[in-house]
C-alpha atoms as a PDB file:
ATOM      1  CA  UNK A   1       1.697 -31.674 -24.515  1.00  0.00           C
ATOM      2  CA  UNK A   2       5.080 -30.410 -26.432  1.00  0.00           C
ATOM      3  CA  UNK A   3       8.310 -28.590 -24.718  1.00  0.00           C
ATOM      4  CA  UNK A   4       7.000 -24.914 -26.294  1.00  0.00           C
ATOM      5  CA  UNK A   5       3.485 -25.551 -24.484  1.00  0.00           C
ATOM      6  CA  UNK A   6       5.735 -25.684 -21.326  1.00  0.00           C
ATOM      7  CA  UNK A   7       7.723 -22.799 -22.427  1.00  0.00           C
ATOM      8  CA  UNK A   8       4.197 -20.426 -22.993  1.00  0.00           C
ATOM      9  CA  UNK A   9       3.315 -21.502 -19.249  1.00  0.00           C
ATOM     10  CA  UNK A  10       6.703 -20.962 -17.782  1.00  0.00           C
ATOM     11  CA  UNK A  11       7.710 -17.537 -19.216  1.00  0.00           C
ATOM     12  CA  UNK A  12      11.605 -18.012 -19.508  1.00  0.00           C
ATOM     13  CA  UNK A  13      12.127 -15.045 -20.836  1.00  0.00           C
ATOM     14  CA  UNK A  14      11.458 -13.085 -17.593  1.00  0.00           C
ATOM     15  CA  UNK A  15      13.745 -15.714 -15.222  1.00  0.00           C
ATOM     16  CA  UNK A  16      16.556 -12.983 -15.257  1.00  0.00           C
ATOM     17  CA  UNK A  17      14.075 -11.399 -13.161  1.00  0.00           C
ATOM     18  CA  UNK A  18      14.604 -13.054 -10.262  1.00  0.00           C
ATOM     19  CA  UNK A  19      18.005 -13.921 -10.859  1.00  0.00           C
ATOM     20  CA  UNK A  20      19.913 -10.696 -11.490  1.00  0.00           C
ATOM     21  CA  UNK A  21      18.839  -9.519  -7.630  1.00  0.00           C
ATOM     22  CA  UNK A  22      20.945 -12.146  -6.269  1.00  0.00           C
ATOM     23  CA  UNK A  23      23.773 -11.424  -8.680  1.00  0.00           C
ATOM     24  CA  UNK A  24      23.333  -7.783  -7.106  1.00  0.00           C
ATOM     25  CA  UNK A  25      23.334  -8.963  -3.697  1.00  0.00           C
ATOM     26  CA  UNK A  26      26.326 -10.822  -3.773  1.00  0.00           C
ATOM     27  CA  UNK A  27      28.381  -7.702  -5.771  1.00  0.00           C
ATOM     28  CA  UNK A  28      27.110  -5.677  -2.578  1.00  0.00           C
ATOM     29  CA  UNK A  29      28.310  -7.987  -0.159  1.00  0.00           C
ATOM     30  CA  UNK A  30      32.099  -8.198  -2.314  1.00  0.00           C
ATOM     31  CA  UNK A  31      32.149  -4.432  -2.720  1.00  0.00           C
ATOM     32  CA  UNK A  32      31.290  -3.724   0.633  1.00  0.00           C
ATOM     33  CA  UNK A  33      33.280  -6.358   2.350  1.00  0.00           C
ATOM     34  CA  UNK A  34      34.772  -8.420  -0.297  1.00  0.00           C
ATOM     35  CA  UNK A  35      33.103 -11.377   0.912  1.00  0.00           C
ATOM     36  CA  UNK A  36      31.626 -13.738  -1.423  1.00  0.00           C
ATOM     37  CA  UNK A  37      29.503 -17.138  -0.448  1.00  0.00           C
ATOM     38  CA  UNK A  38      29.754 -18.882  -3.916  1.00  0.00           C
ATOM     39  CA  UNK A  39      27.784 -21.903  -3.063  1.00  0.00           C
ATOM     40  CA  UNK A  40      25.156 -20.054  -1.752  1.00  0.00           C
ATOM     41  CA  UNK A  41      25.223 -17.802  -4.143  1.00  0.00           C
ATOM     42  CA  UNK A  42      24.357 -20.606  -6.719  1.00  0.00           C
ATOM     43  CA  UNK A  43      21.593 -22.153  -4.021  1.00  0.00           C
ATOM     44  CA  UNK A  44      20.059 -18.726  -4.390  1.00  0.00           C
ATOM     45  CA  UNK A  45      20.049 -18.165  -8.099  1.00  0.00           C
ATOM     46  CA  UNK A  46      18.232 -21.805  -8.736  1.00  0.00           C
ATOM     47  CA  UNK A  47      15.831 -21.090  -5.583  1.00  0.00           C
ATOM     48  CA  UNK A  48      14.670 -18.037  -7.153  1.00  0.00           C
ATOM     49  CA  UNK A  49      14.451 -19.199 -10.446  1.00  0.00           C
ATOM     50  CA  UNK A  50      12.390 -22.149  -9.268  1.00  0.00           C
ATOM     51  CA  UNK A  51       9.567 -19.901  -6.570  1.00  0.00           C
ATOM     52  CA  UNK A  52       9.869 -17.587 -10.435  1.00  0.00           C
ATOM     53  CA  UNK A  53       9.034 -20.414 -12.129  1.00  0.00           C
ATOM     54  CA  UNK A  54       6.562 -21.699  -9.854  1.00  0.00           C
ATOM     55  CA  UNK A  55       4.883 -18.619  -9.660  1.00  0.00           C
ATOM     56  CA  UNK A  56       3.849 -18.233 -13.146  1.00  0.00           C
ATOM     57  CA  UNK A  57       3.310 -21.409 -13.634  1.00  0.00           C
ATOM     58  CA  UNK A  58       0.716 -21.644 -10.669  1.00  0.00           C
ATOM     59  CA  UNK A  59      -0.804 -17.877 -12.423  1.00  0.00           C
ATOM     60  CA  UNK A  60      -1.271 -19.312 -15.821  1.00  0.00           C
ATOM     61  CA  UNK A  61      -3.615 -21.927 -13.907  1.00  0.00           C
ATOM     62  CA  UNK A  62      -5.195 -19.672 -11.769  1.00  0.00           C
ATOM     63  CA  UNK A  63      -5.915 -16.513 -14.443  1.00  0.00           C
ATOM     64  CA  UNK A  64      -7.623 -19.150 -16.345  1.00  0.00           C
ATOM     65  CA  UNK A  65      -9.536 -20.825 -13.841  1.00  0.00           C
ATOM     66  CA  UNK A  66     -10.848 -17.405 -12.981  1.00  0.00           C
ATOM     67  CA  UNK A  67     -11.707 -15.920 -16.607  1.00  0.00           C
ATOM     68  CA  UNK A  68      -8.465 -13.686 -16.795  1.00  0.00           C
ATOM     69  CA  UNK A  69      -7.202 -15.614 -20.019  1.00  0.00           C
ATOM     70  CA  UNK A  70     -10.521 -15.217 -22.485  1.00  0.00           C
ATOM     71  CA  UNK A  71     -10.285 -14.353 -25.943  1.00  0.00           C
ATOM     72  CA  UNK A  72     -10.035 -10.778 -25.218  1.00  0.00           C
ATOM     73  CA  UNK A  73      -6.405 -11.260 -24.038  1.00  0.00           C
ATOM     74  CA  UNK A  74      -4.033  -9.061 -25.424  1.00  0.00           C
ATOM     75  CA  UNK A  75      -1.169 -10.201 -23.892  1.00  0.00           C
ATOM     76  CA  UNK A  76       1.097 -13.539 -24.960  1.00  0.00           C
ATOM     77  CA  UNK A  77      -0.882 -17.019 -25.083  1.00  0.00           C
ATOM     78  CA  UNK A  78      -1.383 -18.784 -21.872  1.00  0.00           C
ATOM     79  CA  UNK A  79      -0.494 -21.943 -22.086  1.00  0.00           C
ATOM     80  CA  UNK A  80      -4.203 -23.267 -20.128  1.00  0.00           C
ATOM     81  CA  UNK A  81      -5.961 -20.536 -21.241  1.00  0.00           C
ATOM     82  CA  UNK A  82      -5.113 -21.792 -24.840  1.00  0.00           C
ATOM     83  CA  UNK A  83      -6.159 -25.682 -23.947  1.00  0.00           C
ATOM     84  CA  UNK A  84      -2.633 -26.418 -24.377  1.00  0.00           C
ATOM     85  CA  UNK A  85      -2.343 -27.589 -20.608  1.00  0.00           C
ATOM     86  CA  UNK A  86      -4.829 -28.536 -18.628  1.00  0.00           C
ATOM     87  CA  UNK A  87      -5.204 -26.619 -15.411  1.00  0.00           C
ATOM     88  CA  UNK A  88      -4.597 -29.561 -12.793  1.00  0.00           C
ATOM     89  CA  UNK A  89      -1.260 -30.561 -14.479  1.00  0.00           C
ATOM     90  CA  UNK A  90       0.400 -27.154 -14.342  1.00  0.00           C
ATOM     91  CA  UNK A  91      -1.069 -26.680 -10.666  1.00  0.00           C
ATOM     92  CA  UNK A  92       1.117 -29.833  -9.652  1.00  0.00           C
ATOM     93  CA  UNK A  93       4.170 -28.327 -12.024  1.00  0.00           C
ATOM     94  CA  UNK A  94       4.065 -25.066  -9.901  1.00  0.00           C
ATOM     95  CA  UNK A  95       4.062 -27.144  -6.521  1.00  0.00           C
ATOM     96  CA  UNK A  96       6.972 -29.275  -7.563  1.00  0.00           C
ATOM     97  CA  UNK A  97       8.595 -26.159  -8.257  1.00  0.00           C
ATOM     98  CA  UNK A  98       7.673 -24.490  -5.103  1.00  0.00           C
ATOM     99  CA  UNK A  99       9.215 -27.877  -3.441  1.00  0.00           C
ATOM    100  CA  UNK A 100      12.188 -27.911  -4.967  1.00  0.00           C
ATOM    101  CA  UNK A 101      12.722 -24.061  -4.430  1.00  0.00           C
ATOM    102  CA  UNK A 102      12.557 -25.031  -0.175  1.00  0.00           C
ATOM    103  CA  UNK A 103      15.025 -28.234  -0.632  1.00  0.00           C
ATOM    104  CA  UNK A 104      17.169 -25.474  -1.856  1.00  0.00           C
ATOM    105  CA  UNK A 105      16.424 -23.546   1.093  1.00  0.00           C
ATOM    106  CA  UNK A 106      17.012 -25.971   3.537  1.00  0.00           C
ATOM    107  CA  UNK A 107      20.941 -25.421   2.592  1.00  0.00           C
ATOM    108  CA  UNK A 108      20.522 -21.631   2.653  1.00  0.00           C
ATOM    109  CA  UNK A 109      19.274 -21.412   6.374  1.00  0.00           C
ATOM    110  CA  UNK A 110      21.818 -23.922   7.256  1.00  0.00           C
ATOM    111  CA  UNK A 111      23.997 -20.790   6.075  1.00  0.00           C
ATOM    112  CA  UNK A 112      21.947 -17.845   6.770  1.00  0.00           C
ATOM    113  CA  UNK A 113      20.248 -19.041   9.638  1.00  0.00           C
ATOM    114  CA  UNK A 114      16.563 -18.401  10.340  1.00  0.00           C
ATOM    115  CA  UNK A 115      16.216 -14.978   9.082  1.00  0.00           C
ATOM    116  CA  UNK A 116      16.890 -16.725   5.306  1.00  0.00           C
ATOM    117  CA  UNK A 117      14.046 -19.381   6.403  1.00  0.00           C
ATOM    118  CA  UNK A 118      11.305 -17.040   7.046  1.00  0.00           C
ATOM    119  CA  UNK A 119      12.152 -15.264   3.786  1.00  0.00           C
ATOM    120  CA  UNK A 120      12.417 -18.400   1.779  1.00  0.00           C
ATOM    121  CA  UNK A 121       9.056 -19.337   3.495  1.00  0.00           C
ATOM    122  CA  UNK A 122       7.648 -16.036   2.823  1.00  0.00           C
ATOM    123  CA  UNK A 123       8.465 -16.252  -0.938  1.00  0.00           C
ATOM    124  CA  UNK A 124       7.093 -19.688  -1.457  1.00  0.00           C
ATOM    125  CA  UNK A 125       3.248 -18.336   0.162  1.00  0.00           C
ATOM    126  CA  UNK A 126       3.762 -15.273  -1.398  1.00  0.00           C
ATOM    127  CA  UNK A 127       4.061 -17.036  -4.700  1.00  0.00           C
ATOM    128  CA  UNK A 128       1.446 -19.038  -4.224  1.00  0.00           C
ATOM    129  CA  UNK A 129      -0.479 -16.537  -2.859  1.00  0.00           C
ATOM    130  CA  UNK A 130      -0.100 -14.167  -6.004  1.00  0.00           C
ATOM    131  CA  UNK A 131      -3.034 -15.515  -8.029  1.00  0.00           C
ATOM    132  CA  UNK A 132      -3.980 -18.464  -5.676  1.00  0.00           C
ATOM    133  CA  UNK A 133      -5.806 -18.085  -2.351  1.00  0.00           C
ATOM    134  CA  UNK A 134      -9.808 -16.308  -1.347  1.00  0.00           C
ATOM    135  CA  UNK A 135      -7.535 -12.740  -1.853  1.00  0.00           C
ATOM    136  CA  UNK A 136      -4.942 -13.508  -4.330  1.00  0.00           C
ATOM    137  CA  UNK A 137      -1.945  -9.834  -4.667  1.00  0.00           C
ATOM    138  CA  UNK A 138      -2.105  -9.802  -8.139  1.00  0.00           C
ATOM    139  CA  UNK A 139      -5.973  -8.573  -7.897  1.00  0.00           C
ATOM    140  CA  UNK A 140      -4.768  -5.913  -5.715  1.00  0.00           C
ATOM    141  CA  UNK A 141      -3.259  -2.440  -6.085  1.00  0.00           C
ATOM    142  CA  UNK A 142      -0.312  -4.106  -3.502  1.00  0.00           C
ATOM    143  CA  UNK A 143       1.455  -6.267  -6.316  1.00  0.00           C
ATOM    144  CA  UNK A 144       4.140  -4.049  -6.597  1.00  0.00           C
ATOM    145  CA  UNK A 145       4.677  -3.459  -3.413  1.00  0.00           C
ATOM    146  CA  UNK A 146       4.963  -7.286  -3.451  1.00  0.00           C
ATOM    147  CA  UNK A 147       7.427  -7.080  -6.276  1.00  0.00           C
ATOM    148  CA  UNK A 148       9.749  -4.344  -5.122  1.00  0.00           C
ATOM    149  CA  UNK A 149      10.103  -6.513  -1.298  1.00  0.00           C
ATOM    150  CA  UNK A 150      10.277  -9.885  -2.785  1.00  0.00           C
ATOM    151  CA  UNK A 151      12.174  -9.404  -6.190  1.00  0.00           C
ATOM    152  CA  UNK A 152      14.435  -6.349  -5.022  1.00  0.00           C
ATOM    153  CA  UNK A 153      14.250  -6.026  -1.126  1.00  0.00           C
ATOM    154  CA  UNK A 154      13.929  -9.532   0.254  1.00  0.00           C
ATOM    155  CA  UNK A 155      16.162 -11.297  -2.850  1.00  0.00           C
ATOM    156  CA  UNK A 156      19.337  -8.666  -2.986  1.00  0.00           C
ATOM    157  CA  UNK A 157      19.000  -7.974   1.258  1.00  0.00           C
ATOM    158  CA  UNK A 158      19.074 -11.837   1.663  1.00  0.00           C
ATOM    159  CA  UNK A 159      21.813 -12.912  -0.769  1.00  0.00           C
ATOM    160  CA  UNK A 160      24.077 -10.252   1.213  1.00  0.00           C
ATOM    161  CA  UNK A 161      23.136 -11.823   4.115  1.00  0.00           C
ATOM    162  CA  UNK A 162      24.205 -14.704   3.279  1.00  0.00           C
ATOM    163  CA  UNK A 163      27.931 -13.388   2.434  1.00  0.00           C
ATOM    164  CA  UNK A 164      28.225 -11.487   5.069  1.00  0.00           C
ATOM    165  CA  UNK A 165      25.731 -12.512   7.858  1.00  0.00           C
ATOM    166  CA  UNK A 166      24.009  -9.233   8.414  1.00  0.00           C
ATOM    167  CA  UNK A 167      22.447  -6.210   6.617  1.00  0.00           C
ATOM    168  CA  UNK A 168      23.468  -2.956   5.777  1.00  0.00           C
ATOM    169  CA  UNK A 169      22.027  -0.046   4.594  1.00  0.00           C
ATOM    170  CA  UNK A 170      23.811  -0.435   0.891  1.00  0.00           C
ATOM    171  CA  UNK A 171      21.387  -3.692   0.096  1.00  0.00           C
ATOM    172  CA  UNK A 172      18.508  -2.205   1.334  1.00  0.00           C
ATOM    173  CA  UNK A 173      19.256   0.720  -1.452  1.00  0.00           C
ATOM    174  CA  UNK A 174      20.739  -1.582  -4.440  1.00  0.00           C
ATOM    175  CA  UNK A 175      17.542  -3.436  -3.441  1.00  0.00           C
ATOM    176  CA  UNK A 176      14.971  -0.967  -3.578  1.00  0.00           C
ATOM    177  CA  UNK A 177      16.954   0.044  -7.262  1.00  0.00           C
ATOM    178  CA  UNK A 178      16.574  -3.389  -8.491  1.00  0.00           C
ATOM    179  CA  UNK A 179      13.007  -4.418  -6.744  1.00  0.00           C
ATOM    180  CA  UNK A 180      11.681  -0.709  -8.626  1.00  0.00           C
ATOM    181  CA  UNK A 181      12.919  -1.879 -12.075  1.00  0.00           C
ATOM    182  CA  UNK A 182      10.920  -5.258 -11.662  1.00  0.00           C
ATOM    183  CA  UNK A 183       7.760  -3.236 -10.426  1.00  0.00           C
ATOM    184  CA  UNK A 184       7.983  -1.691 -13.282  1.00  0.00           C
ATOM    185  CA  UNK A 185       7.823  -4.625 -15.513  1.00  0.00           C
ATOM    186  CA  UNK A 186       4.430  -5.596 -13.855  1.00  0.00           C
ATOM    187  CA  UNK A 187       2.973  -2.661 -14.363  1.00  0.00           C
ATOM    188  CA  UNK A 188       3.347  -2.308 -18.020  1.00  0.00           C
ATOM    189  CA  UNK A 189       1.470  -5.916 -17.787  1.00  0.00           C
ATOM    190  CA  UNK A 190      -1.384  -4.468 -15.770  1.00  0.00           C
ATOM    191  CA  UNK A 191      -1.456  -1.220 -17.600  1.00  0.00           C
ATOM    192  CA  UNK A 192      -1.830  -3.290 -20.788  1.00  0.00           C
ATOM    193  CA  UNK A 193      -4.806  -5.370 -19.385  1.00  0.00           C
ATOM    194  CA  UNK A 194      -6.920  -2.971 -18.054  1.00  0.00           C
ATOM    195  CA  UNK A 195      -9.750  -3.890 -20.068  1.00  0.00           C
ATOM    196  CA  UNK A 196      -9.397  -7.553 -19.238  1.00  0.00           C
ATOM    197  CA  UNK A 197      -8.389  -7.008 -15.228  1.00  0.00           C
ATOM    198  CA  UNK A 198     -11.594  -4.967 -15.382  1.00  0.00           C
ATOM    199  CA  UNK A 199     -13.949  -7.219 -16.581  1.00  0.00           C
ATOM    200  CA  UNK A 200     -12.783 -10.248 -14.515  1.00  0.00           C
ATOM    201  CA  UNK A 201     -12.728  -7.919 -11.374  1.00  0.00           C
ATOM    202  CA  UNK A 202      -9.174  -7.102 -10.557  1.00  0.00           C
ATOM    203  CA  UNK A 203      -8.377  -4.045  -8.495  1.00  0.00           C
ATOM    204  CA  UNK A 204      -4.540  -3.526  -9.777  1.00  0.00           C
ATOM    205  CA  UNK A 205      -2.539  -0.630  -9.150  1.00  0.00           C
ATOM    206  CA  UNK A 206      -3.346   0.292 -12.780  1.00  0.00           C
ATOM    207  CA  UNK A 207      -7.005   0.110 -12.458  1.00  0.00           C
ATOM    208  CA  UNK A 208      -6.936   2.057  -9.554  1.00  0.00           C
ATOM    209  CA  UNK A 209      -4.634   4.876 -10.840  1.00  0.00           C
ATOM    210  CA  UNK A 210      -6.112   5.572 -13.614  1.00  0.00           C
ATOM    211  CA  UNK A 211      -3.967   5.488 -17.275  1.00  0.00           C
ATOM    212  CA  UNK A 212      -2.648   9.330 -16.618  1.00  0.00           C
ATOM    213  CA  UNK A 213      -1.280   8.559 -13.071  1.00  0.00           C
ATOM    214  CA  UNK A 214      -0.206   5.005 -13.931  1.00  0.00           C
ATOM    215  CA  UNK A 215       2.153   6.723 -16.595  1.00  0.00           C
ATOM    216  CA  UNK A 216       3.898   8.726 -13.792  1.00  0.00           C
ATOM    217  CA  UNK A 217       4.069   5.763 -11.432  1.00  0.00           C
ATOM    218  CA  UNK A 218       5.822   3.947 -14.424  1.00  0.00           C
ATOM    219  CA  UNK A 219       8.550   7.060 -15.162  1.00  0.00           C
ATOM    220  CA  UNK A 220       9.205   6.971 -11.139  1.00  0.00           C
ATOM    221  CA  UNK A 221       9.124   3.403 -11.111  1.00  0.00           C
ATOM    222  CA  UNK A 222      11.750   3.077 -13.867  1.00  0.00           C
ATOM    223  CA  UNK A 223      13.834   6.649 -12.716  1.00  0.00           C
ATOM    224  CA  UNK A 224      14.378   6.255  -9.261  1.00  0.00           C
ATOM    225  CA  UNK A 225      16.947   3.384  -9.656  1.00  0.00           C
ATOM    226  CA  UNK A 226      19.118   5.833 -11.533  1.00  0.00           C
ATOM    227  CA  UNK A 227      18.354   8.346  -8.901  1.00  0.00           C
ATOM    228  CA  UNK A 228      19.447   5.927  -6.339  1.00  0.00           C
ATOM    229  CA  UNK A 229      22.869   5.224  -7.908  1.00  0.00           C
ATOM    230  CA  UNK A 230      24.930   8.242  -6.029  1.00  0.00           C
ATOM    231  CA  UNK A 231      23.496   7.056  -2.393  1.00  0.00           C
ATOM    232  CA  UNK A 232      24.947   3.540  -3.505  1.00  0.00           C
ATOM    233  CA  UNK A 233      28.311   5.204  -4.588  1.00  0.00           C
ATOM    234  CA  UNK A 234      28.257   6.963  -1.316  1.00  0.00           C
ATOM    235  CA  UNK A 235      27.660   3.728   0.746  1.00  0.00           C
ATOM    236  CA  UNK A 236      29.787   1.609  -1.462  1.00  0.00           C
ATOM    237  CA  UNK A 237      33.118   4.226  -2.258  1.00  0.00           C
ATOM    238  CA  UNK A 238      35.037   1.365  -3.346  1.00  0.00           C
ATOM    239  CA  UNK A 239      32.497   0.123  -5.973  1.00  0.00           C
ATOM    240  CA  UNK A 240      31.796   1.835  -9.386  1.00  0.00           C
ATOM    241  CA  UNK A 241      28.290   2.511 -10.433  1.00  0.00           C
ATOM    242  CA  UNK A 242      28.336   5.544 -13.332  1.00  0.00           C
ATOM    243  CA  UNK A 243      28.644   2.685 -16.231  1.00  0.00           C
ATOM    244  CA  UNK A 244      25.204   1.602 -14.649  1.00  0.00           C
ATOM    245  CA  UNK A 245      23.856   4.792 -16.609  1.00  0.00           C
ATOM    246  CA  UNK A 246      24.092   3.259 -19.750  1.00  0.00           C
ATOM    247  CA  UNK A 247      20.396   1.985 -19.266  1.00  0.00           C
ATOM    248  CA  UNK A 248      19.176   5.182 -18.910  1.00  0.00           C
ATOM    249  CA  UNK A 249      18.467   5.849 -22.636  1.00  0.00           C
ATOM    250  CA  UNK A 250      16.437   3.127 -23.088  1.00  0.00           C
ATOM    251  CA  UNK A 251      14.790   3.835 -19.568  1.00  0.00           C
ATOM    252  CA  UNK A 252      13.874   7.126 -21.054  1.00  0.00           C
ATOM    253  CA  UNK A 253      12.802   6.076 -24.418  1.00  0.00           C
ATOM    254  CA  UNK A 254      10.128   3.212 -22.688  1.00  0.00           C
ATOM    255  CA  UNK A 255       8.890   6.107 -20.668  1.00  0.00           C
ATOM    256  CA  UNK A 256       8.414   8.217 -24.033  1.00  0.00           C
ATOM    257  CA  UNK A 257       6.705   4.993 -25.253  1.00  0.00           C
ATOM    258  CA  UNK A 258       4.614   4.055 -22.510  1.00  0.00           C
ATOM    259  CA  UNK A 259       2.906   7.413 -22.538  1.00  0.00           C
ATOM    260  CA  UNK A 260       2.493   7.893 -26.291  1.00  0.00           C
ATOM    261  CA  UNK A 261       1.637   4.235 -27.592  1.00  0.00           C
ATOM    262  CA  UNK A 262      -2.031   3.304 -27.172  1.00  0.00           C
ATOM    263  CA  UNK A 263      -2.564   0.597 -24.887  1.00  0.00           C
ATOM    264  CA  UNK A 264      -2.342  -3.161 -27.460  1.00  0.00           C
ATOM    265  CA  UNK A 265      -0.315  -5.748 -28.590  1.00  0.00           C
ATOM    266  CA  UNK A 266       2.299  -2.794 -28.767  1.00  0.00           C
ATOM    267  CA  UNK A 267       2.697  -3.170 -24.896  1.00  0.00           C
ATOM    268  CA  UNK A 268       4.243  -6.635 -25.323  1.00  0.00           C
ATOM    269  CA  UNK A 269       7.322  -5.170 -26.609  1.00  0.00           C
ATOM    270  CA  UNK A 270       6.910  -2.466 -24.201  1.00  0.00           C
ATOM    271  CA  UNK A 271       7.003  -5.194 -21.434  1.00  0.00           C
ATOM    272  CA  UNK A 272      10.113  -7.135 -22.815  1.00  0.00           C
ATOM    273  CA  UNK A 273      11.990  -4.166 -23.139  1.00  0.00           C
ATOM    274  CA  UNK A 274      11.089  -3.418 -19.845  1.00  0.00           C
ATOM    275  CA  UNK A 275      12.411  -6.605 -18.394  1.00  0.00           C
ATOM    276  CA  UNK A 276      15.894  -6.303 -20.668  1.00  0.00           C
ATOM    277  CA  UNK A 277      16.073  -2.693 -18.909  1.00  0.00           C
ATOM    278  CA  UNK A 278      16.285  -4.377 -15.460  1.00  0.00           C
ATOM    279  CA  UNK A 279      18.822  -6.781 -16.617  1.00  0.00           C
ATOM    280  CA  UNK A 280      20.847  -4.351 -18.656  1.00  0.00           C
ATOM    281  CA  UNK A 281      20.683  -1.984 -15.414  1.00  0.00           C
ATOM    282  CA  UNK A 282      21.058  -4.989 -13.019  1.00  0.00           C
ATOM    283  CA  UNK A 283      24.193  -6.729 -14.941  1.00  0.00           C
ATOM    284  CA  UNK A 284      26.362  -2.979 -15.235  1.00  0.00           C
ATOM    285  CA  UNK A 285      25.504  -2.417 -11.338  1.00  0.00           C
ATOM    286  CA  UNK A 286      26.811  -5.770 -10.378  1.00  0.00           C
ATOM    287  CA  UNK A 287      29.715  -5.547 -13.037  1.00  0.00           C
ATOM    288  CA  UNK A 288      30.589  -2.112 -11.303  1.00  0.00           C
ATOM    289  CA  UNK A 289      30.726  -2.973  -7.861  1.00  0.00           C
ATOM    290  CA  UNK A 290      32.963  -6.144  -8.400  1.00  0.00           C
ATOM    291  CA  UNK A 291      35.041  -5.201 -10.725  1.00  0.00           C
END
């Protein structure tokens, strides 16, 4: 067992994933209110790294234990897949992530009050629940459904909460924005393993769509953010969010992509390209609305 074995199963490179709705949230909350919960703010960010972290962690366990990870992978390594890690060990990783992502919630509902405790409770199952469980989301067409709630909704929606102590209609949007980019991201993983969600008997949203649809779901998936931008600037007149178009070049040119490349190793670019879009996207939003 080495540190990059640990780095394969944990997937850094898509933590700003579940960070960057949080950073959202709490530009809402300031724009809208200039209120600002910095502690919590901080809570949040490590909380959602860690239910991130525990997530893919528990799924690089689970897609092996269930045949996901053969040799026919296109996709990155897996770190059990590969034999680096054995399944058991990275099963008890993911739980001591999932534990320390509720001690961190223990201070947010002290702050946010029960509404933040059922959604920290709901993110931990759902985590688990992803690739773990007799009906695990991820072999679903629902996962994301699950992304856009957890990773835009629930994590942008909660972090203003916890500024300001209630909702308003302005997360909800930036949320639905942020939560579409991230969809995105997964689907450009489960359009890229069709062949291998097939075979192992996965249901995705992909599968289900068929490649032709799936590249329309991808351009609305990665469009409506932008399209979302004026009802923001509406709700939020003393926030800026034009520089957020700056993404939208590279938004169009991984649409042009995703419909023209055939599906392969090609789609791993594709995918972290996909994530930087969110982040670039997510960063200039939050930028704009504080500043």
């Amino acid at each position: 067992m080495n540190l990059s074995s640990w780095i394969t199963a944990a997937r850094p490179r898509t933590l700003s994933l579940s960070m960057t709705p949080v950073a959202v949230g709490a530009a809402v909350a300031w724009a809208a209110e200039k209120k600002v919960h910095w502690w919590a703010i901080a809570a949040a960010i490590v909380a959602s790294a860690l239910i991130q972290l525990g997530t893919n962690l528990h799924n690089d366990a689970a897609d092996s234990t269930r045949g996901g990870d053969g040799p026919d992978r296109i996709g990155p390594p897996r770190a059990t897949g590969s034999g680096l890690l054995s399944a058991a060990v990275v099963n008890r990783s993911a739980i001591i992530c999932f534990a320390l992502a509720g001690i961190m919630g223990l201070y947010l509902a002290f702050v946010g009050g029960w509404p933040i405790l059922v959604l920290g409770v709901m993110s931990i199952v759902s985590g688990w629940g992803y690739t773990g469980g007799p009906f695990p989301i991820a072999y679903t067409p629902f996962a994301e459904l699950f992304v856009v709630a957890f990773f835009g909704l629930g994590a942008v929606g909660g972090t203003y909460l916890l500024c300001t102590g209630h909702l308003t209609s302005a997360a909800v949007v930036a949320g639905a924005a942020v939560g579409s980019l991230t969809a995105a991201v997964l689907l450009v993983n489960n359009h890229r393993d069709i062949q291998v969600d097939t075979r192992v008997g996965r249901k995705t949203l992909a599968i289900v769509a068929g490649p032709r649809i799936t590249i329309w779901i991808y351009a609305g998936l990665t469009l409506l953010p932008f399209a979302l931008l004026p009802l923001i600037a509406r709700t939020l007149p003393h926030g800026h969010v034009w520089t957020t178009f700056i993404a939208l070049p590279l938004a169009g040119a991984l649409i042009y992509r995703f419909a023209h490349e055939p599906r392969g190793p090609i789609f791993n670019r594709i995918l972290v390209q996909t994530v930087q879009l969110q982040f670039l996207f997510s960063i200039m939003l939050a930028l704009g609305l504080m500043l």
